[in-house]
Protein backbone atom coordinates (compact mmCIF):
# COMPACT_ATOMS: atom_id res chain seq x y z
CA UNK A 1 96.96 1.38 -47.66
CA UNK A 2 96.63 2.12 -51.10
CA UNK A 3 94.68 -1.07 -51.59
CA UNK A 4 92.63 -0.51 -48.71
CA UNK A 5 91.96 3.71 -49.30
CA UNK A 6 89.91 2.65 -52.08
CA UNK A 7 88.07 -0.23 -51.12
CA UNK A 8 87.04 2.04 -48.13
CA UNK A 9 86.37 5.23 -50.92
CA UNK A 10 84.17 2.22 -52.78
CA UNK A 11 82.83 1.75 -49.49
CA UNK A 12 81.57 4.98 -48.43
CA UNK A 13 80.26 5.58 -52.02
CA UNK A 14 78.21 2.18 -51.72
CA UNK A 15 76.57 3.57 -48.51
CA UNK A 16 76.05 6.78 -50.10
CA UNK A 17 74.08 5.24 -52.93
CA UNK A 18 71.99 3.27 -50.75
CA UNK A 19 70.59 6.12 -48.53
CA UNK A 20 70.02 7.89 -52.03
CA UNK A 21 68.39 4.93 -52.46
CA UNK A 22 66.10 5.03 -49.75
CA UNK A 23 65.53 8.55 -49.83
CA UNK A 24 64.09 7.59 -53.34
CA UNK A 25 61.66 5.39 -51.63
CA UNK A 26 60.87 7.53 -49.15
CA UNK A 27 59.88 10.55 -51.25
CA UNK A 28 57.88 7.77 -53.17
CA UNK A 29 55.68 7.01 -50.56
CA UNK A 30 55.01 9.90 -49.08
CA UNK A 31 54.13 11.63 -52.64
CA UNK A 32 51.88 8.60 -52.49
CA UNK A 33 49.95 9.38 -49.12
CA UNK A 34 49.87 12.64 -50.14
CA UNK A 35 48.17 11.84 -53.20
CA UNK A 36 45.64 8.98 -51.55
CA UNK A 37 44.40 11.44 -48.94
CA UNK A 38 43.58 14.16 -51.45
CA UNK A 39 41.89 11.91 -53.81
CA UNK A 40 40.13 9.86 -50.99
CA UNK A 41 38.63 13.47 -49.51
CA UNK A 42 37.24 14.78 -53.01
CA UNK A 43 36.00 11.38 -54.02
CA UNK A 44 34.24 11.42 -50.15
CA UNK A 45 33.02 14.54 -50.57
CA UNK A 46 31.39 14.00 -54.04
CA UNK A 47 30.00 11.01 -52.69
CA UNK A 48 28.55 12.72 -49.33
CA UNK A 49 27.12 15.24 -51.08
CA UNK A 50 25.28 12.63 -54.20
CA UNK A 51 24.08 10.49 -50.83
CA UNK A 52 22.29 13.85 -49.01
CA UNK A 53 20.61 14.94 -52.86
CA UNK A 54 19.25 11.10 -52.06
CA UNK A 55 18.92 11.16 -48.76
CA UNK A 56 16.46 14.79 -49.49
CA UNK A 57 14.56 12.84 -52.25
CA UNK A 58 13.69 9.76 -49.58
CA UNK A 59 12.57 12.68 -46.59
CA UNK A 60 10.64 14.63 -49.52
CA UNK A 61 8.19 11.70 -50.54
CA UNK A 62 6.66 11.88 -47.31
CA UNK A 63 5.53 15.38 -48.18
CA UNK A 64 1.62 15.46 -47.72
CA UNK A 65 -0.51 15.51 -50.84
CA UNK A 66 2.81 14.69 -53.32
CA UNK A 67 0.67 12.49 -55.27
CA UNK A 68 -2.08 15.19 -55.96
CA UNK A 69 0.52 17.74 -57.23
CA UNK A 70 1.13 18.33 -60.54
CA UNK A 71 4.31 16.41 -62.50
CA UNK A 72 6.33 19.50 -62.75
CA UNK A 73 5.86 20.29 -58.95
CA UNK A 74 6.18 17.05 -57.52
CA UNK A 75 9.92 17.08 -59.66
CA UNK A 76 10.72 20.68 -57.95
CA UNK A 77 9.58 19.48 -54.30
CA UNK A 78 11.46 15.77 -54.75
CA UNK A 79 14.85 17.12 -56.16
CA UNK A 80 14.75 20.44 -54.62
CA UNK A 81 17.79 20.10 -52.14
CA UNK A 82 19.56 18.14 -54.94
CA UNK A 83 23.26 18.54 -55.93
CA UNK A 84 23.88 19.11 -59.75
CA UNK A 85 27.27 18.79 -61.34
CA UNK A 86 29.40 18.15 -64.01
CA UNK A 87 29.41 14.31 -63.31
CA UNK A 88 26.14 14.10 -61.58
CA UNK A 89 24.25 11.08 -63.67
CA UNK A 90 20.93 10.33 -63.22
CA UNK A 91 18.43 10.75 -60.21
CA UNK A 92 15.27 8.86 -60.13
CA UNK A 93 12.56 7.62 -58.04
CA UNK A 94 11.35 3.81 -58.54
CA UNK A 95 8.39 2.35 -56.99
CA UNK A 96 8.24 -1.04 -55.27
CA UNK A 97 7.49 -2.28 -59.10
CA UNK A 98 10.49 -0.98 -60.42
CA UNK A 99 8.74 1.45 -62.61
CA UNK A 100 10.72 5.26 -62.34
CA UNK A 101 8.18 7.51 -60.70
CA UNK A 102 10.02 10.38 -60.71
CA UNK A 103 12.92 12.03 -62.95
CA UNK A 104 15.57 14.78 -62.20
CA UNK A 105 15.84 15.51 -65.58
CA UNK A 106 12.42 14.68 -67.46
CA UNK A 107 8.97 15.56 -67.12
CA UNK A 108 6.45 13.51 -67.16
CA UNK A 109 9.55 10.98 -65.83
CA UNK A 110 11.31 8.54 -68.40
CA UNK A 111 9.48 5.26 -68.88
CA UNK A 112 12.14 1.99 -67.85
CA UNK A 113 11.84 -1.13 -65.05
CA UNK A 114 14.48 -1.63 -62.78
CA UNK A 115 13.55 -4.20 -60.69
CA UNK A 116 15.90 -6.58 -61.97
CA UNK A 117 18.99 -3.80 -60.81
CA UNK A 118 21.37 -5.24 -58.19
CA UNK A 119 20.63 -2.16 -56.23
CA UNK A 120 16.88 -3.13 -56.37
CA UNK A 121 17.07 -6.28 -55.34
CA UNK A 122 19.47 -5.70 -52.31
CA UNK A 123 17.17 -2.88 -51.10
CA UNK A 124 13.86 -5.08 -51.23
CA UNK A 125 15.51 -8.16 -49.11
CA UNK A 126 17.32 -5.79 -46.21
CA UNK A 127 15.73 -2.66 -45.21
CA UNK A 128 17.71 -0.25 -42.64
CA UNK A 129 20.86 -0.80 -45.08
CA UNK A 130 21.37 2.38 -45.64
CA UNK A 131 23.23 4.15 -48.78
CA UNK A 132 24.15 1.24 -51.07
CA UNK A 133 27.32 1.83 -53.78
CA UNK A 134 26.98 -0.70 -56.29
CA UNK A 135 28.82 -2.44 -59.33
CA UNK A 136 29.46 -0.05 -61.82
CA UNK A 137 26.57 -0.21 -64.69
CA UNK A 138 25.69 1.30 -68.76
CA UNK A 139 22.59 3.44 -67.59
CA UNK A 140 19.90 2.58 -69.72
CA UNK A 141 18.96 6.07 -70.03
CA UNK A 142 21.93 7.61 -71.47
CA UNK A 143 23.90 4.75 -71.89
CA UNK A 144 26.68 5.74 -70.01
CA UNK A 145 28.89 4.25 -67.12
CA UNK A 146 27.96 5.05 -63.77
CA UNK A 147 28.14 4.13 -60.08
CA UNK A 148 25.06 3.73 -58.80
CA UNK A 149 24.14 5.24 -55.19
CA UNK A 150 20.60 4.20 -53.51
CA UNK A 151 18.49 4.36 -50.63
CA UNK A 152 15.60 1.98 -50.13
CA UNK A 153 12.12 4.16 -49.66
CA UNK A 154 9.59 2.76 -46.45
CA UNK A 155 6.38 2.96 -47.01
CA UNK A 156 4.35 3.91 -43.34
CA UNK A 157 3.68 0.77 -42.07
CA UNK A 158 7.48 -0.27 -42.92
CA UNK A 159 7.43 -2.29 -45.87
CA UNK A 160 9.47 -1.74 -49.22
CA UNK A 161 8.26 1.12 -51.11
CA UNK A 162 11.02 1.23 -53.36
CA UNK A 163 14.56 3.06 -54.25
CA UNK A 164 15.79 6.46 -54.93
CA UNK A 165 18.60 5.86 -56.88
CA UNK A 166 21.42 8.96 -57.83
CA UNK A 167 24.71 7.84 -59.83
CA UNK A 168 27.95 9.69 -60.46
CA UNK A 169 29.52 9.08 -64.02
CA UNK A 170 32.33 7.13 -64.45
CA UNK A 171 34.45 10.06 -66.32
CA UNK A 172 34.02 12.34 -62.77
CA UNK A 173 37.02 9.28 -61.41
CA UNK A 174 38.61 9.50 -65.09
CA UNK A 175 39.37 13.22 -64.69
CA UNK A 176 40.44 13.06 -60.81
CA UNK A 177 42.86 10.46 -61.65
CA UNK A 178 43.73 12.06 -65.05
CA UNK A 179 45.63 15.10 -63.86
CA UNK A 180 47.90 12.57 -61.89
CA UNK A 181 51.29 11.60 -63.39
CA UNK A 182 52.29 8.65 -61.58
CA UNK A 183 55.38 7.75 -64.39
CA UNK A 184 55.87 4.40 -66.29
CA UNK A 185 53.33 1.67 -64.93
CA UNK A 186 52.07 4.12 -62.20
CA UNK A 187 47.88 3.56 -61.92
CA UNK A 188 45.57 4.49 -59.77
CA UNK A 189 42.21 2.20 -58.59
CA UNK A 190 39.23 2.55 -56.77
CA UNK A 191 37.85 -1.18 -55.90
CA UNK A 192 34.56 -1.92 -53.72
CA UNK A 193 35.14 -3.27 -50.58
CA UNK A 194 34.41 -6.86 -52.35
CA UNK A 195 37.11 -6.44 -55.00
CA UNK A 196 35.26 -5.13 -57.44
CA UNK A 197 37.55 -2.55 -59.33
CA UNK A 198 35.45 0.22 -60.17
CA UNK A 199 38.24 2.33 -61.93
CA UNK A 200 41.36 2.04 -62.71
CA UNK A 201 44.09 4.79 -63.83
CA UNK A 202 44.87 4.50 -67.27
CA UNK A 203 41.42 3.46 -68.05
CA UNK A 204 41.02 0.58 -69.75
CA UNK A 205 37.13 -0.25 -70.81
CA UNK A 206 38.15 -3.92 -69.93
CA UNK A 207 39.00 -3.52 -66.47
CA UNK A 208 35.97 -2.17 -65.53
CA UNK A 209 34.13 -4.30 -63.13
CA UNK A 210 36.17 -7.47 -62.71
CA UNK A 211 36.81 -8.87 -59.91
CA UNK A 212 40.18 -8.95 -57.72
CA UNK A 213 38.84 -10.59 -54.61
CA UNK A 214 40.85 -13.29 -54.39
CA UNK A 215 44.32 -11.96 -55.09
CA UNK A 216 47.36 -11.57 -52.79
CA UNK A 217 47.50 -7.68 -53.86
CA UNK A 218 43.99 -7.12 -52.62
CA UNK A 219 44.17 -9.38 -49.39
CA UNK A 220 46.83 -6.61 -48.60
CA UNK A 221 44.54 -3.83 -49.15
CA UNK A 222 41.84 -5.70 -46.41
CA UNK A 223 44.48 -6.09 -43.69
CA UNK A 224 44.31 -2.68 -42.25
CA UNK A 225 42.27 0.34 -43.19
CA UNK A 226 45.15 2.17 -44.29
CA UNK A 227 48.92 1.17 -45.25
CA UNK A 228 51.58 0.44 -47.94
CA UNK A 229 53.86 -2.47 -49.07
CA UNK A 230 55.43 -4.03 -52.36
CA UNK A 231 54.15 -6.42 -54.53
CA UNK A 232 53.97 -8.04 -57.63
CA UNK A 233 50.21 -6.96 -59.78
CA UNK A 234 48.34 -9.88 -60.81
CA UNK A 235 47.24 -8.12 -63.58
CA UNK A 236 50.15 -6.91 -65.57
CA UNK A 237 53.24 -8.68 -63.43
CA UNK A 238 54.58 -5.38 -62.65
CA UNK A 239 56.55 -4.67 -59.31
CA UNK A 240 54.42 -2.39 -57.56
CA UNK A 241 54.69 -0.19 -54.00
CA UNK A 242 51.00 0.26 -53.23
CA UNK A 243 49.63 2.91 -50.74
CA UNK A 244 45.91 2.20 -50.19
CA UNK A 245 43.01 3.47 -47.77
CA UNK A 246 39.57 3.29 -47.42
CA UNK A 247 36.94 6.08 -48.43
CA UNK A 248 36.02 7.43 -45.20
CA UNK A 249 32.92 5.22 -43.86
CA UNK A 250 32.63 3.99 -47.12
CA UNK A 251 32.62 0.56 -48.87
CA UNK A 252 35.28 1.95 -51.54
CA UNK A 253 39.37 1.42 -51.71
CA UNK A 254 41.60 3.88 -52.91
CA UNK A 255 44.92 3.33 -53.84
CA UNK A 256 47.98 4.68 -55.83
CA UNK A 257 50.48 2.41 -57.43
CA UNK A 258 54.14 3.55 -57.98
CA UNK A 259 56.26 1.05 -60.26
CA UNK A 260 59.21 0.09 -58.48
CA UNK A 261 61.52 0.19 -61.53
CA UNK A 262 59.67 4.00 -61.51
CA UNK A 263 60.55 4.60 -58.05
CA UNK A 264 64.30 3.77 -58.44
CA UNK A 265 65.04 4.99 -62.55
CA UNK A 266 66.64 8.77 -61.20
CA UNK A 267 68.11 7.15 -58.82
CA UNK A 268 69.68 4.02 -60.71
CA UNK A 269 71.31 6.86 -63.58
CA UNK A 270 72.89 8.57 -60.42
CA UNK A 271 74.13 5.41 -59.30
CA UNK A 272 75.12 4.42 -62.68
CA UNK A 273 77.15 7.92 -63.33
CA UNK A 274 78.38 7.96 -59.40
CA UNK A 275 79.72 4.74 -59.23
CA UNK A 276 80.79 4.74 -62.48
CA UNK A 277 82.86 7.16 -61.43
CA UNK A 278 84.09 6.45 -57.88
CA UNK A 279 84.57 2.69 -59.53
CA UNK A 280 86.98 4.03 -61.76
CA UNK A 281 89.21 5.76 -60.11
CA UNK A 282 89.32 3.17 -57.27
CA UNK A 283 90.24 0.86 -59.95
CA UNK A 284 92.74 3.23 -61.04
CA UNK A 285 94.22 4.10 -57.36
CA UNK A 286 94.51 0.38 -56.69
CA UNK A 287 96.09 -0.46 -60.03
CA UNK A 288 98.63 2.32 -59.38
CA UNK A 289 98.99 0.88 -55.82
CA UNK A 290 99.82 -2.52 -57.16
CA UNK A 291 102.26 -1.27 -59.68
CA UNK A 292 103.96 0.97 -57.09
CA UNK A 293 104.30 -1.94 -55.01
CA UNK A 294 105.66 -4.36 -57.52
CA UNK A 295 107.98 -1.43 -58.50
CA UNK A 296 109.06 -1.32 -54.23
CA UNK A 297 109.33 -4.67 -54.43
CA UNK A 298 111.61 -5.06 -56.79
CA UNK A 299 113.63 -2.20 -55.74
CA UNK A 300 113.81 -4.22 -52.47
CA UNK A 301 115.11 -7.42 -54.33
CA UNK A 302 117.64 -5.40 -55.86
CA UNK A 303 118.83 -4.10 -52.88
CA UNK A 304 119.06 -7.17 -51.25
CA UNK A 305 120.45 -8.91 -54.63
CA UNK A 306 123.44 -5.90 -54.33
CA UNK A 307 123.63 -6.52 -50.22
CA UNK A 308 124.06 -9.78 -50.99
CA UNK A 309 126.92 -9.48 -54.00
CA UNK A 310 128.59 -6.67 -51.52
CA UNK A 311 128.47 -9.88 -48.77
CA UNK A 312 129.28 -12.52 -52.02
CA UNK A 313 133.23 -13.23 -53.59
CA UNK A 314 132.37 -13.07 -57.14
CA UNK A 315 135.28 -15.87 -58.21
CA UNK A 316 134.08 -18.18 -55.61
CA UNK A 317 130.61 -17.56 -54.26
CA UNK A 318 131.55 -17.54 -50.61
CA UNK A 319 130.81 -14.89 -48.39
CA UNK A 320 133.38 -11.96 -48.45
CA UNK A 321 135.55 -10.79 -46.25
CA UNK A 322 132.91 -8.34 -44.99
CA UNK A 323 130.44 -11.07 -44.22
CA UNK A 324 132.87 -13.09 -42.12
CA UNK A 325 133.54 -9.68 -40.27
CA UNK A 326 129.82 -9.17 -39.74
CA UNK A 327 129.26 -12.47 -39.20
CA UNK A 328 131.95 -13.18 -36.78
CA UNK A 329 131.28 -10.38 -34.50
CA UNK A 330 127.66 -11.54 -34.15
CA UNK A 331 129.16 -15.23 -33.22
CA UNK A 332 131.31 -13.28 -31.06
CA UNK A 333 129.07 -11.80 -28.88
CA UNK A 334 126.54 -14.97 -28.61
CA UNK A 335 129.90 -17.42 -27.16
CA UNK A 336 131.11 -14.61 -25.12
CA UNK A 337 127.03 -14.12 -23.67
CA UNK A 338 126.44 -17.89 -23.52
CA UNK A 339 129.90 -18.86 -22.63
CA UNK A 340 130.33 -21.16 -24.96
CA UNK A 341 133.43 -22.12 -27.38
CA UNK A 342 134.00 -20.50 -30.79
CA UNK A 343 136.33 -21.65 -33.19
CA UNK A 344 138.43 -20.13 -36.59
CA UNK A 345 140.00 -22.23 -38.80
CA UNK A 346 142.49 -20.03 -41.13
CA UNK A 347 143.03 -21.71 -44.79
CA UNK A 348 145.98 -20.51 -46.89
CA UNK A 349 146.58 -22.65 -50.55
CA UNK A 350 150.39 -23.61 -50.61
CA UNK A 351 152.83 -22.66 -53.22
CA UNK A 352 149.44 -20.43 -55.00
CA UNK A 353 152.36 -18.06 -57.04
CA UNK A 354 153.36 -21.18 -58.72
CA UNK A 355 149.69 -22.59 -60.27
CA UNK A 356 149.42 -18.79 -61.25
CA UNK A 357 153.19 -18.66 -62.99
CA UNK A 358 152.82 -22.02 -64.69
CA UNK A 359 149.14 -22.47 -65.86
CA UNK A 360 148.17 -18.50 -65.52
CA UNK A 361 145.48 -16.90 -63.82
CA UNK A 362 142.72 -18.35 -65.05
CA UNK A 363 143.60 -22.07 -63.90
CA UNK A 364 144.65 -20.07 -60.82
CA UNK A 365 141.28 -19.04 -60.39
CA UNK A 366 139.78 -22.93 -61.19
CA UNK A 367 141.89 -23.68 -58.27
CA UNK A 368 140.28 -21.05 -55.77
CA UNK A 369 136.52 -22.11 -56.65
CA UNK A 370 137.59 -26.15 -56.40
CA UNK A 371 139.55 -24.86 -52.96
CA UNK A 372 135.75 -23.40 -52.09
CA UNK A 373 133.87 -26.41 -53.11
CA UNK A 374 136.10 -28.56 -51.05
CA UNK A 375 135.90 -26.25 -47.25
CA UNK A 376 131.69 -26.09 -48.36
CA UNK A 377 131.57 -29.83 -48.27
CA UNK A 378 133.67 -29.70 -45.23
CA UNK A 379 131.20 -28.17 -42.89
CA UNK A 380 127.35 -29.31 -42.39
CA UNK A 381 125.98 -26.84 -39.82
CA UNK A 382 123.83 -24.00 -41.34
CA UNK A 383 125.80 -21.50 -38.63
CA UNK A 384 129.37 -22.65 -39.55
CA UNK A 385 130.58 -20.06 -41.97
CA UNK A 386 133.16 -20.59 -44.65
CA UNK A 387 134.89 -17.44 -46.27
CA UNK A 388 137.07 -16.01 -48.33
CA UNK A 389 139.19 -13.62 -46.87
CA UNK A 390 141.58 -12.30 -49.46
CA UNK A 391 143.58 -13.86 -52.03
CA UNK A 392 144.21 -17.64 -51.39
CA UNK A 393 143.26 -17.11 -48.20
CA UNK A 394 139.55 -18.80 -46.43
CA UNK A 395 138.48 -18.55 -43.05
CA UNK A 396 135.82 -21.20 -41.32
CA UNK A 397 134.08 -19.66 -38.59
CA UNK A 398 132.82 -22.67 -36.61
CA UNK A 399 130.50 -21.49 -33.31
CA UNK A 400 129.58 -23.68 -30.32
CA UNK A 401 132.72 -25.71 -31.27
CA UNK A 402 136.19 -26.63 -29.12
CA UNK A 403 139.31 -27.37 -30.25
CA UNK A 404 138.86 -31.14 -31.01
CA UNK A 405 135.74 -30.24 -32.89
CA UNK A 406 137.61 -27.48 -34.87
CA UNK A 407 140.58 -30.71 -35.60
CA UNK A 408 137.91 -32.98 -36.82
CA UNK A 409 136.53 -30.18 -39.33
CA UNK A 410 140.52 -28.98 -40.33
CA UNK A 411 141.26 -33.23 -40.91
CA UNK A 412 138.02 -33.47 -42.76
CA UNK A 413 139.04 -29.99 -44.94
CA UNK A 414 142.63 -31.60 -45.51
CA UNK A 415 140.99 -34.67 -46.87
CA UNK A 416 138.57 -33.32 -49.21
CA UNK A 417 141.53 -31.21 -50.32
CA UNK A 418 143.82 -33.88 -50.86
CA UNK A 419 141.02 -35.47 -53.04
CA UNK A 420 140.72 -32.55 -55.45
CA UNK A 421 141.68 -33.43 -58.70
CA UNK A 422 141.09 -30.78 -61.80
CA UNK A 423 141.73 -33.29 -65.13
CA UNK A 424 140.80 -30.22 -67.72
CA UNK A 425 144.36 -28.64 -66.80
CA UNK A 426 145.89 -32.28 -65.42
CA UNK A 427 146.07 -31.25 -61.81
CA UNK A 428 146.02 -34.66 -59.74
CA UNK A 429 145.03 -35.79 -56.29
CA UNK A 430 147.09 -34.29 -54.05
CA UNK A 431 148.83 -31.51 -56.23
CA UNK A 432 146.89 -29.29 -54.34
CA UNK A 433 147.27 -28.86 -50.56
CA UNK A 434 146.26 -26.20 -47.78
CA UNK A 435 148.07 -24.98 -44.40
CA UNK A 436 145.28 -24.33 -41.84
CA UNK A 437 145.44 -22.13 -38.70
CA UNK A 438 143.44 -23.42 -35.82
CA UNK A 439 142.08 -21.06 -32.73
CA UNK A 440 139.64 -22.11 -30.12
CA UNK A 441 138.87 -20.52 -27.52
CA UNK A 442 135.57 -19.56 -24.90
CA UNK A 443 135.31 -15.64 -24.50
CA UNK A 444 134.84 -15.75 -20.76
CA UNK A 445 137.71 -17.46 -20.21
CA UNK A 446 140.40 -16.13 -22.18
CA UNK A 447 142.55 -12.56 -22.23
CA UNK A 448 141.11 -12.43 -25.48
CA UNK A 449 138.94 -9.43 -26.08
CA UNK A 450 137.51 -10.08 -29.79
CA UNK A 451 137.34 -11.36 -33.37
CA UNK A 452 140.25 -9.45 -33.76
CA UNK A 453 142.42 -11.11 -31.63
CA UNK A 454 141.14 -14.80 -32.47
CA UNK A 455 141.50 -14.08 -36.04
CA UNK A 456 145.70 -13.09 -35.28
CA UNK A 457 145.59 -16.36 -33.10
CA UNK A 458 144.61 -18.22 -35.81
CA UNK A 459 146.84 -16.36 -38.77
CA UNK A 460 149.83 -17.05 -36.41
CA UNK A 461 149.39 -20.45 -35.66
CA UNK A 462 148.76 -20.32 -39.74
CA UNK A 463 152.33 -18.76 -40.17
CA UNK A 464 153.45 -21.55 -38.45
CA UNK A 465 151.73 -24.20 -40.32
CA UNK A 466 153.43 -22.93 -43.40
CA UNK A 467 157.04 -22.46 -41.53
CA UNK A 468 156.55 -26.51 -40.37
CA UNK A 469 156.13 -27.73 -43.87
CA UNK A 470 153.13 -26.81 -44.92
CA UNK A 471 149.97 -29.29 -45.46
CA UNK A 472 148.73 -29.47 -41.80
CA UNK A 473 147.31 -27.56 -39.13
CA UNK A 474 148.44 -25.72 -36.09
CA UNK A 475 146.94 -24.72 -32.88
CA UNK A 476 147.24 -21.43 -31.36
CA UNK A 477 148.52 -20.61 -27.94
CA UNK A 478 147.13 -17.78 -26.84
CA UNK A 479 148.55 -17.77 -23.25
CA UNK A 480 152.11 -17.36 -24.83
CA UNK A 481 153.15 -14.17 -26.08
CA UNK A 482 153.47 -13.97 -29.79
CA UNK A 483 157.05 -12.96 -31.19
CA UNK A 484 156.98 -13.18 -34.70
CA UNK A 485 158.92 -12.32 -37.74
CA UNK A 486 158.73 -9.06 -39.82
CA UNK A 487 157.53 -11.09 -42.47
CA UNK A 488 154.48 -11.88 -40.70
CA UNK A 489 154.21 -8.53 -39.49
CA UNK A 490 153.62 -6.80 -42.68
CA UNK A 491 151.42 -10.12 -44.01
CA UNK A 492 148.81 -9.52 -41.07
CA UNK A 493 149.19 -5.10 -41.39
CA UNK A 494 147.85 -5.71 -45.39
């Protein structure tokens, strides 16, 4: 759990950063719609009311006796329902020739031939087109850029009669967009439905009037008349999210451009200094965890390394007296359950007071641990249990075994015991030798009521071992009463 607390805190916080994330984007693009629909209705507007000044000029030719009037009337009575403004370029009237015939802002009208215009052209092969917006172009009256805005002039009977043309200068689009922050990379641009970019936000005198046609970025912008989506510019290679529309019934594009690395820099510092943060102490918890649970653990092992010396004889390395008790009341209760045999074998080293008195204690002791060795190597079944019970005295618990198989073990003890030699202190093959107490019995079957009572069978057929001569084994009786000595009496109350 204290793993798992803070890979769920970690989590959490990762889910937590990614709806900041997308409330990021969110506020993004609607600051963007907000932004395209204002711009798209002044830039309509402006345009609407440039296209009726035009639209007045074209009705105001066919006033009777125009071409009698005098120059400076004819100007009033042409231009006299037309819009003036800030941006408002120029206004003129050409004739099917191309020659200006009339001139918002001069009298007698500026001389110049337009004929060759775009504008011109397009209005003199189609007639019923309507207002015309075309390429952006250097007026060659003033010499500044403009958008150029026309309508094509009948004459009665139908045929061209030429073009009243009305621009807007291109600094009217540089202010709009100018008051705009859009942050790093932002830009705004206003294409022609053909991919002609008429501005672009920061203006840049060289990306004026190219064409984007046949980029992915502007095949996005023709899918729908309105809409958003991400992608990479083809001018700059910038990441962008794009919100575009179209300029009412217009052939013009609008559309804002948000940088995504723009979009997502307040929100990558919060996610830099919040998970940061959370990442830190997570790492911290889970360290702590880790050492806390090497710490348990090795608290455990000790435990079980001092439950296992409190089970452990330190001379010999057998289990203790304690284990056999434990372990011998388990194997109790499993024989007496199953009904099967169970078996104690008591050792006892003869004559032990006289390796002690002659070589000392510590050669004593060399003889207990080869005593061990030799009842270990005696027994091969991980349940069989060999003990030491107190002084020179071992028990082998044997479960699941009768009598005979109890003999076979005790013969095999006697040999292996009869074998033991220890040449650092010159004790020989067969200086050593062991009296072993046999019970077997099956719990269901016997007056026997527990470990207890096998483990006095066992010591008294043991006392009688010993009182025969020592070096062999005896079998307990357990239907006969037992009438001992005092001797034995106080040997089994210590």
């Amino acid at each position: 759990m204290g793993v798992l607390a803070p890979i769920g805190m970690l989590a959490a916080s990762g889910l937590m950063l990614a709806d900041l994330r997308q409330d990021a984007w969110d506020k993004a693009e609607q600051t963007s719609k907000n932004l395209v629909q204002v711009l798209e209705r002044d830039i309509a507007r402006n345009i609407e009311m440039y296209d009726l000044s035009i639209q007045a000029a074209v009705e105001n030719l066919r006033t009777t006796g125009l071409a009698e009037m005098a120059p400076a009337i004819r100007q009033l009575i042409l231009f006299d329902r037309a819009a003036t403004a800030r941006d408002m370029g120029v206004m003129i009237v050409i004739d099917q020739h191309g020659d200006i015939i009339a001139d918002i802002d001069a009298v007698p009208p500026r001389k110049g031939n337009y004929a060759d215009r775009e504008y011109f052209q397009v209005h003199k092969a189609r007639a019923g087109l309507g207002l015309y917006i075309g390429r952006p172009i250097v007026s060659r009256l003033t010499g500044e850029r403009m958008l150029p805005f026309s309508r094509r002039i009948n004459k009665p009977d139908g045929t061209f009669g030429g073009v009243v043309l009305g621009s807007v200068k291109l600094s009217y689009f540089t202010r709009l967009f100018g008051e705009i922050d859009l942050g790093q990379d932002g830009a705004i641009n206003l294409y022609l439905r053909d991919g002609t970019r008429v501005m672009r936000h920061p203006y840049a005198e060289a990306d004026i009037g190219v064409n984007i046609a046949g980029t992915q970025t502007f095949q996005g912008f023709m899918r729908d008349a309105s809409g958003s989506f991400v992608h990479i510019s083809a001018r700059d290679g910038i990441e962008r999210h794009y919100t575009y529309t179209r300029v009412g019934g217009l052939p013009l594009i609008l559309n804002v451009a948000l940088s995504t690395r723009a979009i997502e820099a307040e929100w990558r510092v919060k996610a830099l200094v919040i998970g940061g943060i959370v990442f830190v102490l997570c790492g911290l918890t889970i360290a702590l965890s880790l050492l806390f649970g090497r710490e348990l653990r090795r608290r455990e092992a000790m435990q079980a390394e001092l439950e296992r010396l409190s089970l452990t004889d330190a001379l010999t390395g057998l289990p203790n007296r304690r284990a056999f008790e434990n372990a011998g009341a388990q194997a109790w209760e499993a024989a007496r359950h199953s009904g099967r045999p169970l078996s104690l074998l008591i050792v006892d080293a003869d004559h032990f007071k006289r390796f002690n008195d002659r070589y000392g204690h510590q050669v004593g002791d060399e003889v207990l641990r080869s005593l061990a060795r030799c009842l270990s190597a005696s027994v091969y079944r991980p349940q069989d249990l060999v003990s030491r019970v107190g002084g020179e005295e071992f028990s082998v618990l044997l479960p699941d075994t009768d009598q005979a198989g109890a003999h076979r073990v005790a013969d095999k003890l006697h040999a292996e015991v009869s074998a033991l030699t220890i040449a650092s202190i010159g004790i020989g093959a067969g200086a050593v030798t062991v009296s072993i107490g046999l019970a077997a019995i099956v719990p269901t079957a016997t007056e026997v009521a527990g470990l207890t009572d096998l483990y006095r069978l066992a010591d008294e057929a043991l006392y009688e071992a010993k009182a025969g001569g020592r070096n062999q084994t005896r079998h307990a009786k357990p239907h006969e009463p037992a009438v001992f000595p005092l001797k034995q009496v106080l040997r089994l109350m210590q």
